[in-house]
N, C-alpha and C. Protein backbone atom coordinates (compact mmCIF):
# COMPACT_ATOMS: atom_id res chain seq x y z
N UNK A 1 -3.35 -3.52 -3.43
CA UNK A 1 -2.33 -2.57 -3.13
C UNK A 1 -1.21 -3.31 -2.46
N UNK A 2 0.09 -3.25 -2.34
CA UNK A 2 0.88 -3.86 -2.12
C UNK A 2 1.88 -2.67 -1.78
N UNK A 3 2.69 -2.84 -0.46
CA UNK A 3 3.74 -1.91 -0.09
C UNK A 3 4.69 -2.34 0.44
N UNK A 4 5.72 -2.39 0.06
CA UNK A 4 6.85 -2.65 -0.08
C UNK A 4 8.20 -1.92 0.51
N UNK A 5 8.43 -2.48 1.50
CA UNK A 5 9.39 -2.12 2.92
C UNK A 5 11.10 -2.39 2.81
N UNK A 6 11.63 -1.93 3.27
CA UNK A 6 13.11 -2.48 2.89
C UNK A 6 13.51 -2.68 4.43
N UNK A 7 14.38 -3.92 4.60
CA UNK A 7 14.80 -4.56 5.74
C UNK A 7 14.78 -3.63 7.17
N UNK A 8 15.42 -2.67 6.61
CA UNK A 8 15.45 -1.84 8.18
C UNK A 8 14.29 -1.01 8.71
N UNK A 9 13.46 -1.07 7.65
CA UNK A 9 12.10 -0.60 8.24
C UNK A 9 10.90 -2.02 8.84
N UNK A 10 11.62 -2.86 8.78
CA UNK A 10 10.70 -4.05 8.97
C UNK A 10 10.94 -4.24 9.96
N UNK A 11 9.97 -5.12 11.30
CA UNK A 11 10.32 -4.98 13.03
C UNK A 11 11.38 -6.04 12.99
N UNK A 12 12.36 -6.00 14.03
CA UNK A 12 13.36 -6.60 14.14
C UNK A 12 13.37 -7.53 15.52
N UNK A 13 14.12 -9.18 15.17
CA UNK A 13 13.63 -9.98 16.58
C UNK A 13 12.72 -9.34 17.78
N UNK A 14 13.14 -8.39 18.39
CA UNK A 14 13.06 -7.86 19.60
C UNK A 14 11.36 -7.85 19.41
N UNK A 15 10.57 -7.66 18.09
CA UNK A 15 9.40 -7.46 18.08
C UNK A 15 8.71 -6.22 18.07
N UNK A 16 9.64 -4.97 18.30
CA UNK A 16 9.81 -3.88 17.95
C UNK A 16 8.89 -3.05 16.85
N UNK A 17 8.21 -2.65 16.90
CA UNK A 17 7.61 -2.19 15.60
C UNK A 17 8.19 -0.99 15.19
N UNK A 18 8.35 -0.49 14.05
CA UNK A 18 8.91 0.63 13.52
C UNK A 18 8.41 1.75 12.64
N UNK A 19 8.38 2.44 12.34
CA UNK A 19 7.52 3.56 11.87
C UNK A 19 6.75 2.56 10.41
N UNK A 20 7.90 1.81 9.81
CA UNK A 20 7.09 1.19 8.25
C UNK A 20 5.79 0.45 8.58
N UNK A 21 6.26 -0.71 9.84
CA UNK A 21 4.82 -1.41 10.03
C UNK A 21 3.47 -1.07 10.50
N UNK A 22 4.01 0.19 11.57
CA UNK A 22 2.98 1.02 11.90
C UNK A 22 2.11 1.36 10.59
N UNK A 23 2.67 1.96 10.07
CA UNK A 23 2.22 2.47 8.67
C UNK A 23 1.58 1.23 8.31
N UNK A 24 2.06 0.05 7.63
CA UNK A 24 1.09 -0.75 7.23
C UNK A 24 0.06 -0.98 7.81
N UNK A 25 0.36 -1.17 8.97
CA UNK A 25 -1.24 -1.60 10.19
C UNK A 25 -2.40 -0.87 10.07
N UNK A 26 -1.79 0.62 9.88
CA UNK A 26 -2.55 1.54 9.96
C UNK A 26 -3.56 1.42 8.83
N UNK A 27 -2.45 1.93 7.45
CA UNK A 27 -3.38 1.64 6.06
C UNK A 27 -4.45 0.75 5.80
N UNK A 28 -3.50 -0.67 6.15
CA UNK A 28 -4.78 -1.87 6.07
C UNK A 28 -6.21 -1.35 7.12
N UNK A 29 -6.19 -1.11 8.02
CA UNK A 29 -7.33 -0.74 9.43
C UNK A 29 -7.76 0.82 8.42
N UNK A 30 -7.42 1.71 7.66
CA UNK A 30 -7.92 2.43 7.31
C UNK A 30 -9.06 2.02 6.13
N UNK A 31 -8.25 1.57 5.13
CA UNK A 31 -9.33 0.65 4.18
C UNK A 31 -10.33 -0.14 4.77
N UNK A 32 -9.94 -1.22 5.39
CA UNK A 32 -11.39 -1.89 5.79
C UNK A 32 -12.30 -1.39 6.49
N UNK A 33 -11.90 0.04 7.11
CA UNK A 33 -13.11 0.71 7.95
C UNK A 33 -14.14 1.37 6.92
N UNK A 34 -13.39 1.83 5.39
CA UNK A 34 -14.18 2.21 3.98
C UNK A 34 -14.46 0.99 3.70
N UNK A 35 -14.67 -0.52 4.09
CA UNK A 35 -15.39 -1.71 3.55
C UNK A 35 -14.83 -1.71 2.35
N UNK A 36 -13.34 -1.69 2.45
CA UNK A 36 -12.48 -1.97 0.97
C UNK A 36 -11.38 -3.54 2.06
N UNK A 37 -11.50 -4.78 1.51
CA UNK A 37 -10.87 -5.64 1.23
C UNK A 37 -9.56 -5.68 1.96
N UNK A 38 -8.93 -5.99 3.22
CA UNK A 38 -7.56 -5.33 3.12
C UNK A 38 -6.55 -6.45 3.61
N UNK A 39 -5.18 -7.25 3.36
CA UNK A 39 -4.80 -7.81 4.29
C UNK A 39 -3.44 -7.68 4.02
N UNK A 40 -2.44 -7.64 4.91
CA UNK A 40 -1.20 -7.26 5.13
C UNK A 40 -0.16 -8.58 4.87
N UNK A 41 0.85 -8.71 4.21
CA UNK A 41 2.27 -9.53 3.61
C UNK A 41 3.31 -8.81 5.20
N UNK A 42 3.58 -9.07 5.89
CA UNK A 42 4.19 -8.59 6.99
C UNK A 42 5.37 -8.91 6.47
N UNK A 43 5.83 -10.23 5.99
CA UNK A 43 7.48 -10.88 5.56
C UNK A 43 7.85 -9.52 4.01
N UNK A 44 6.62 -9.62 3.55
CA UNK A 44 7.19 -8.86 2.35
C UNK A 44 6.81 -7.38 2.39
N UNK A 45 6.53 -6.81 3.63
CA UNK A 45 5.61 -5.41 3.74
C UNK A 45 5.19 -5.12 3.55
N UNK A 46 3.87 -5.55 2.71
CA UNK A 46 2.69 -5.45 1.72
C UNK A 46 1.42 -5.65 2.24
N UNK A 47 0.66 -4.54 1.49
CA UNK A 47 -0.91 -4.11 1.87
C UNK A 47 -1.43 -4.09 0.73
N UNK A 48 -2.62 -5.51 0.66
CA UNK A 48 -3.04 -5.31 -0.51
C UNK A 48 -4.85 -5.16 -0.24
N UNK A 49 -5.20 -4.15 -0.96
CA UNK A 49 -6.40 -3.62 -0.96
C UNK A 49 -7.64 -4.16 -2.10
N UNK A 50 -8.79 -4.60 -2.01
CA UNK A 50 -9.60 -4.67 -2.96
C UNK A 50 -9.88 -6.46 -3.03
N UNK A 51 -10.79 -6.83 -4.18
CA UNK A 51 -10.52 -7.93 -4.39
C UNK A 51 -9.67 -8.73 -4.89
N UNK A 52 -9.21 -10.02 -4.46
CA UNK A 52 -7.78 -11.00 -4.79
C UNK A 52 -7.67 -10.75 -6.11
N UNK A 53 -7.89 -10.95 -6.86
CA UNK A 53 -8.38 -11.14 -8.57
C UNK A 53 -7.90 -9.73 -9.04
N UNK A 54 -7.67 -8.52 -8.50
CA UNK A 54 -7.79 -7.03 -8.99
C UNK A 54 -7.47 -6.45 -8.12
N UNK A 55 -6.57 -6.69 -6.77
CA UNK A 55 -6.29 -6.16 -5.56
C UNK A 55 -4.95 -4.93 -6.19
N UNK A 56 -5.23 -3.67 -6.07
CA UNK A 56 -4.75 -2.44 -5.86
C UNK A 56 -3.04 -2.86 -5.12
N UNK A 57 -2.15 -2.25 -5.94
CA UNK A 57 -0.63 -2.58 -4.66
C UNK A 57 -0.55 -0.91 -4.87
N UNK A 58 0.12 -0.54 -3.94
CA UNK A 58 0.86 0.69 -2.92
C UNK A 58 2.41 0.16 -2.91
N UNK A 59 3.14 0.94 -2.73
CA UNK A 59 4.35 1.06 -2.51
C UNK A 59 5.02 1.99 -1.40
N UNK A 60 5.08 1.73 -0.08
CA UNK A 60 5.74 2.35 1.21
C UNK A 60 7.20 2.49 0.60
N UNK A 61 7.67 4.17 0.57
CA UNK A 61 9.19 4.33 0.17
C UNK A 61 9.18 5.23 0.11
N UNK A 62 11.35 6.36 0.63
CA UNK A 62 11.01 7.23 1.04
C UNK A 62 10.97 7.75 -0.51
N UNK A 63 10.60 9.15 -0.31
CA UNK A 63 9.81 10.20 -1.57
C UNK A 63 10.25 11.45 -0.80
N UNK A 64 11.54 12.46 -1.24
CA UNK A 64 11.00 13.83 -0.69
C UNK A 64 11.44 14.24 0.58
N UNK A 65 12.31 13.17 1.16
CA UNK A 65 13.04 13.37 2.19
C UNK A 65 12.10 12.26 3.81
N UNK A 66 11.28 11.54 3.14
CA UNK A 66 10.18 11.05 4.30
C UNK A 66 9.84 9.69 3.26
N UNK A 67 8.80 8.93 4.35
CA UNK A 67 8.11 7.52 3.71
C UNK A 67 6.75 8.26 3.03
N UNK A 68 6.67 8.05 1.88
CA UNK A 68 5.30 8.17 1.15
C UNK A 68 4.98 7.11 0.62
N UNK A 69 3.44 6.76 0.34
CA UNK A 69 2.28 5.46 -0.21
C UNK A 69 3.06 6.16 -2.04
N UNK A 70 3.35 5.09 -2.23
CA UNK A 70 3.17 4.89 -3.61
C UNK A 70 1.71 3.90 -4.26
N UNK A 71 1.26 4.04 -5.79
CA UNK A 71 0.10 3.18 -5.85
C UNK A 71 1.12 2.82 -7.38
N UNK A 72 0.74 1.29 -7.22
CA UNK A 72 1.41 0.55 -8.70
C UNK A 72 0.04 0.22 -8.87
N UNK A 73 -0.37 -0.13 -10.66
CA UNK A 73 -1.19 -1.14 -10.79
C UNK A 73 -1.16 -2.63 -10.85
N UNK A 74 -2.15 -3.15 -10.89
CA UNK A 74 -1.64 -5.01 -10.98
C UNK A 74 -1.05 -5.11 -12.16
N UNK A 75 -0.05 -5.69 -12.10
CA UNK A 75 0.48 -6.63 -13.08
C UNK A 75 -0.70 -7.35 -14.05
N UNK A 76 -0.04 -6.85 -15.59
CA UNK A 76 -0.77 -7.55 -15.88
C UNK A 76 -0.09 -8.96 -17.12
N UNK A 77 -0.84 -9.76 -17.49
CA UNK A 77 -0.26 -10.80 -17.80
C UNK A 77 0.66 -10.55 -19.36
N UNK A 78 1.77 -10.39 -19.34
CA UNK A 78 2.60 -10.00 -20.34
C UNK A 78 2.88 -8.55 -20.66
N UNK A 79 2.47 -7.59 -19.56
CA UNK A 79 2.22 -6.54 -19.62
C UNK A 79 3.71 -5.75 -18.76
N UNK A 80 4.84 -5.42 -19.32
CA UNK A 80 5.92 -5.27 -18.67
C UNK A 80 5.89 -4.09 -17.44
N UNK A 81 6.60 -3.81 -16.07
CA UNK A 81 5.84 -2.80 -15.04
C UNK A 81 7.14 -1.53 -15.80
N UNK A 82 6.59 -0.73 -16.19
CA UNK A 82 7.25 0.28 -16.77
C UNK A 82 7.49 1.22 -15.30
N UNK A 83 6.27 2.03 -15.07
CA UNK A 83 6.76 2.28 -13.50
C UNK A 83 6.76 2.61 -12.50
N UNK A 84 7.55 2.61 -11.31
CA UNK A 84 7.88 2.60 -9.76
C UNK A 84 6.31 2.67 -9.37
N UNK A 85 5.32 3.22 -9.66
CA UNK A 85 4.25 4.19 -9.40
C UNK A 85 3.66 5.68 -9.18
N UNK A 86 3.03 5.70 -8.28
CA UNK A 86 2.59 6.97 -8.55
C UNK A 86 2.35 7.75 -7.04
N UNK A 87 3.52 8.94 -6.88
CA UNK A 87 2.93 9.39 -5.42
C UNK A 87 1.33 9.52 -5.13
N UNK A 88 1.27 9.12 -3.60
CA UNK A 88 -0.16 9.64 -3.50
C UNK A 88 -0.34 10.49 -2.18
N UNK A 89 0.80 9.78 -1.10
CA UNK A 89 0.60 10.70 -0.46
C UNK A 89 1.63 10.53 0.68
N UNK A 90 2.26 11.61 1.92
CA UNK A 90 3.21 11.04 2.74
C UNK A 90 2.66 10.04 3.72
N UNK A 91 3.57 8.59 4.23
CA UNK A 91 2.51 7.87 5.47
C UNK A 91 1.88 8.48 6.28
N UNK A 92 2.29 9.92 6.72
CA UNK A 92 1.83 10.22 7.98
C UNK A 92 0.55 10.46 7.83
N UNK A 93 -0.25 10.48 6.24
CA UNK A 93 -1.23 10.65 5.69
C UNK A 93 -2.34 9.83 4.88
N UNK A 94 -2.07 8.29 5.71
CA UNK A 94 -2.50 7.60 5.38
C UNK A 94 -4.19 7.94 4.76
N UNK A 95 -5.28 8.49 5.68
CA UNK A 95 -6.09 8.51 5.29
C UNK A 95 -6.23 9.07 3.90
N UNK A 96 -5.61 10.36 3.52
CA UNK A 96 -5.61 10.41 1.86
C UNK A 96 -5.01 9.50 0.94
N UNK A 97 -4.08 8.67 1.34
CA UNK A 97 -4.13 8.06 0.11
C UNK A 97 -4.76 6.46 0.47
N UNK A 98 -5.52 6.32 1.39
CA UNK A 98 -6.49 5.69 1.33
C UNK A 98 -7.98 5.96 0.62
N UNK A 99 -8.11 7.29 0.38
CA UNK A 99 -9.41 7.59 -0.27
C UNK A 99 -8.84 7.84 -1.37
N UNK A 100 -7.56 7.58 -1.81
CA UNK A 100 -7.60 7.38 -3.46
C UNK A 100 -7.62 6.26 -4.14
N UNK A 101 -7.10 5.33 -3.26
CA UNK A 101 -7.27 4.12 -3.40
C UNK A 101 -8.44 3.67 -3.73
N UNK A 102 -9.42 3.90 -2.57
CA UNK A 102 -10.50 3.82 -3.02
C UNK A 102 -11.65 3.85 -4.19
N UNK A 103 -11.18 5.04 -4.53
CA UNK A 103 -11.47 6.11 -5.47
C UNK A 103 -10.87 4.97 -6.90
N UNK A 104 -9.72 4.75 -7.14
CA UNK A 104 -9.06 4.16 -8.18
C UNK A 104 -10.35 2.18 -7.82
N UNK A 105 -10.63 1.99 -6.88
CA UNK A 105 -10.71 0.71 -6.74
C UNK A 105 -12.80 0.60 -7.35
N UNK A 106 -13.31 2.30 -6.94
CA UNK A 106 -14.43 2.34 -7.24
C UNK A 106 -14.65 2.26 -8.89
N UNK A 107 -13.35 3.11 -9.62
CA UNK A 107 -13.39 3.70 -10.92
C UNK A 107 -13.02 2.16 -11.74
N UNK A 108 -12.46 0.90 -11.30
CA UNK A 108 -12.45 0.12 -11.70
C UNK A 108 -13.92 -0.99 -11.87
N UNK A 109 -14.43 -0.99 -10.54
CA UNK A 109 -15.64 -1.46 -10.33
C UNK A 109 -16.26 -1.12 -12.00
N UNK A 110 -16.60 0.16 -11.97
CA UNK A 110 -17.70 0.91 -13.11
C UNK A 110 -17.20 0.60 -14.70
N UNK A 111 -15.57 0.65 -14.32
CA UNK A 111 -14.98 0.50 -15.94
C UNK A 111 -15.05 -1.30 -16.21
């Protein structure tokens, strides 16, 4: 999963944290408490979930007047990203679209 921040939501010198990183911190600490894989791109605002090889990206952006989790799939090799993704849920709601994540990361396992 991978989420993707734009400059002014990213913490600034002062060290400051801001509602986006919160959000990431959070997401990543939500997944690994479901024993899903999780580690955070802080320079690029990204939370990627699952294993390296097949790791799930998310997309943090606003949606609707607020920041909502977007979910992209991986890239695949010659496979063009048609698009943005797919709402899943607002940040303030991390835990749901952490259990879809999930959910998408289990349904891969089986397929």
């Amino acid at each position: 999963m991978t989420v993707e921040t734009s400059p002014a939501e990213r913490p600034g010198p002062s060290g400051a944290e801001g509602p986006a990183t919160l959000a990431l911190r959070g997401m990543a600490a939500e997944l690994r408490s479901r024993g899903i894989e999780a580690w955070e791109d802080g320079v690029c605002g990204m939370v990627h979930a699952g294993p390296a090889a097949h790791a799930q990206r998310a997309v943090l952006r606003p949606h609707r007047g607020d920041l909502w989790w977007w979910m992209r799939r991986p890239i695949q090799d010659g496979t063009p990203v048609v698009l943005p993704g797919v709402p899943l849920s607002p940040a303030s709601r991390t835990s749901d679209a952490a259990h879809r994540i999930v959910g998408v990361l289990s349904a891969a396992e089986i397929g």
